[in-house]
Protein backbone atom coordinates (compact mmCIF):
# COMPACT_ATOMS: atom_id res chain seq x y z
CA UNK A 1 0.00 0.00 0.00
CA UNK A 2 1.37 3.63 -0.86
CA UNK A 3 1.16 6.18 1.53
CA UNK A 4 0.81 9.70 -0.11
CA UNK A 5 3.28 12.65 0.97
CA UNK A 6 1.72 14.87 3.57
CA UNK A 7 2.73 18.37 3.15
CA UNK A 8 0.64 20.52 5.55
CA UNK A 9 2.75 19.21 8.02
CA UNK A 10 6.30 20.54 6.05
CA UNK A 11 5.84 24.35 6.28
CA UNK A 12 5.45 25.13 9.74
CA UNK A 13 6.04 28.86 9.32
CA UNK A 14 7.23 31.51 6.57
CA UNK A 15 11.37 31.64 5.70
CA UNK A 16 12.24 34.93 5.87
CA UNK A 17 15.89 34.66 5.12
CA UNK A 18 15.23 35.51 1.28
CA UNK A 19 13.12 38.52 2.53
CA UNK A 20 15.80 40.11 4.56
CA UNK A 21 18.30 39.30 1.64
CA UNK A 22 16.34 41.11 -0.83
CA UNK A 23 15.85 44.27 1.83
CA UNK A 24 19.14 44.43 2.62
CA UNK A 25 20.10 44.37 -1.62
CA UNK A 26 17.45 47.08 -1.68
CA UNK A 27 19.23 49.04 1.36
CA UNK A 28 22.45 48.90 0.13
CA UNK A 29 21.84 49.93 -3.75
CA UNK A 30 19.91 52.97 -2.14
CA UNK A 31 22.90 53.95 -0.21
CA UNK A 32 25.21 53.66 -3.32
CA UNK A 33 22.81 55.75 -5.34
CA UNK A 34 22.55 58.47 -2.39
CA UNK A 35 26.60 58.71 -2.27
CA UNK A 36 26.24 59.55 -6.05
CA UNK A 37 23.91 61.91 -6.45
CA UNK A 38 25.93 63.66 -3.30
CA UNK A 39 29.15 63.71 -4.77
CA UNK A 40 27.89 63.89 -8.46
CA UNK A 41 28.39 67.44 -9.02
CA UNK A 42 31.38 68.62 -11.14
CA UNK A 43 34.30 69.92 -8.86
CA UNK A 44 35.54 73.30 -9.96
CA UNK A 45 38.06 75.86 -9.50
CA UNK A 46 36.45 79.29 -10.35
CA UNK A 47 38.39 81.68 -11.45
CA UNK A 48 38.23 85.02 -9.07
CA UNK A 49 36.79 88.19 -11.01
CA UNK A 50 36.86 91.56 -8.97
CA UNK A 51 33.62 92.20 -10.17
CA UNK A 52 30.11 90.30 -10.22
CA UNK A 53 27.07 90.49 -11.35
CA UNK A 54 23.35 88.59 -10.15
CA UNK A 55 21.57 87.84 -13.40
CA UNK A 56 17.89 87.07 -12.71
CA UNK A 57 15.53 85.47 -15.24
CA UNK A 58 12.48 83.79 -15.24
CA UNK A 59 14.30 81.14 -17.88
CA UNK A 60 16.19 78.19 -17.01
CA UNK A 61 19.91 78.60 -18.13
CA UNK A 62 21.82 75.96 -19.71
CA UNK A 63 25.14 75.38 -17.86
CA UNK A 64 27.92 74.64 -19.91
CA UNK A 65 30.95 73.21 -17.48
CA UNK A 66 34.36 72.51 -18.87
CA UNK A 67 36.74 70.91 -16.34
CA UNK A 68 40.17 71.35 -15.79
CA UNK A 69 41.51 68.35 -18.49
CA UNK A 70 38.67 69.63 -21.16
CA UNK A 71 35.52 67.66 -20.58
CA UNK A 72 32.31 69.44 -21.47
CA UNK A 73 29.31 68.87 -19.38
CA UNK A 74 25.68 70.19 -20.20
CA UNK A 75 23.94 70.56 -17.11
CA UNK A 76 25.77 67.71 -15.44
CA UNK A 77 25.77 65.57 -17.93
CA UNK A 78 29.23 64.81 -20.48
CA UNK A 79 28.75 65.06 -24.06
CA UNK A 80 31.00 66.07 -27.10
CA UNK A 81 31.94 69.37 -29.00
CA UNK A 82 29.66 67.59 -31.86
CA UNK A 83 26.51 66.45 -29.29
CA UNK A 84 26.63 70.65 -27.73
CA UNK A 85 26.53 71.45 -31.50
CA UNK A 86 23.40 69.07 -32.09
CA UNK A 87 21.93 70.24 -28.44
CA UNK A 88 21.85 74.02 -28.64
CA UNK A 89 20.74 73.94 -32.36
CA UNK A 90 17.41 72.49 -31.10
CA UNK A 91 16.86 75.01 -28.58
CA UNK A 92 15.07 78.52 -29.45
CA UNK A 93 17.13 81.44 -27.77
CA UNK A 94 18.88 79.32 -24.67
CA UNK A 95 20.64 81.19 -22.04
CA UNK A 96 23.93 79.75 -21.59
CA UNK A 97 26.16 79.80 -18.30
CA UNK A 98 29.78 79.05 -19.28
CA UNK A 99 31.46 77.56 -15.95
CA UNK A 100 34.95 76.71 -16.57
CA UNK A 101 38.04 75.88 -14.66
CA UNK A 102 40.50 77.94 -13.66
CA UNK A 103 42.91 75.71 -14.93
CA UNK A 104 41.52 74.80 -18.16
CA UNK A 105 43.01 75.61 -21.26
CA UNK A 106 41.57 78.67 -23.20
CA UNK A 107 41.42 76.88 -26.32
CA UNK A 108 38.32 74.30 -25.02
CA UNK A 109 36.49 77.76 -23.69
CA UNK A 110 37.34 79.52 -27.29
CA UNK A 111 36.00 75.11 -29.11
CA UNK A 112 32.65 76.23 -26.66
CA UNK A 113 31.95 79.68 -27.37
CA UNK A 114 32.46 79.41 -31.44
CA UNK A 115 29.72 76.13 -30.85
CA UNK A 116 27.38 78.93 -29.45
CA UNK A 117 28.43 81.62 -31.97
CA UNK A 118 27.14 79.18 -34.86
CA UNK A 119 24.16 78.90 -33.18
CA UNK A 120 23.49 82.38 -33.36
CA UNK A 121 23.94 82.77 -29.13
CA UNK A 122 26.11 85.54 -28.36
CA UNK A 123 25.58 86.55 -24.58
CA UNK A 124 26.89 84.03 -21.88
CA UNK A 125 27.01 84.59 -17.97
CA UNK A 126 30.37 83.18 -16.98
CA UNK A 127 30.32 82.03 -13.72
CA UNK A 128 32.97 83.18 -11.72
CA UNK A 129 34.05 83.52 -7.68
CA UNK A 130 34.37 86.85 -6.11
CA UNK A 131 37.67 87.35 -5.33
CA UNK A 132 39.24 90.55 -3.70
CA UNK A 133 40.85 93.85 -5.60
C-alpha cells in the first residue's frame, strides 16, 4: 500500500531569510545611489573676477561646465563638442552659463563659445568667484 506525501505538516512557518536578503540588496543599492547623487556634481576651481554680477531670469539657463583636463558637461551631464553642436541647435534662444576651470586651457572655452556663436547665441554669464581687488 502507498502512503501519499503529507505536506501541511512541512511548512510550519514563513522563511524569511530571502526577505531580509532582498531588503538588505534594496538598502544597500539605495545607499550607493545616495553617495552619487551627493558627490555627483562637477568639482571646480572658479576663477576670481573683482567684479560680479546677479543675473535674474524667469528662464532656465543651460550650464555649460568645462573641467580642468577639457571635458564638457551640459547641465551635469558629459557630451562632445559635436553632441553641444546638435543640443543648442534644437533650442530657441537658450541662455547659456559658461562655468569653466580655472585651470583649463583657453582653447576648449574659445571650441565652446564658437559652438554657441554658430548657433546664433552671443551673450553668456560666466560664472565666476568673487575674489578681492
Amino acid at each position: 500500500m502507498r502512503r501519499e506525501p503529507s505536506y501541511e505538516s512541512d511548512i510550519a512557518e514563513i522563511n524569511m531569510t530571502p526577505f531580509v536578503d532582498i531588503v538588505l540588496v534594496i538598502l544597500v543599492i539605495f545607499m550607493v545611489t545616495a553617495t552619487f547623487v551627493t558627490q555627483g556634481k562637477i568639482p571646480l576651481n572658479l576663477p576670481e573676477a573683482s567684479q560680479t554680477q546677479n543675473i535674474k531670469d524667469e528662464r532656465k539657463p543651460i550650464t555649460l561646465t568645462l573641467s580642468e583636463s577639457g571635458e564638457l558637461y551640459y547641465d551635469d551631464v558629459a557630451l562632445s563638442l559635436d553632441e553641444l553642436d546638435k543640443k543648442i541647435a534644437q533650442i530657441h534662444e537658450p541662455q547659456i552659463v559658461l562655468r569653466s576651470d580655472a585651470k583649463t586651457p583657453f582653447e576648449y572655452v574659445v571650441k565652446v563659445i564658437d559652438i554657441c556663436k554658430k548657433n546664433r547665441i552671443s551673450a553668456f554669464a560666466i560664472q565666476t568667484t568673487k575674489g578681492g581687488a
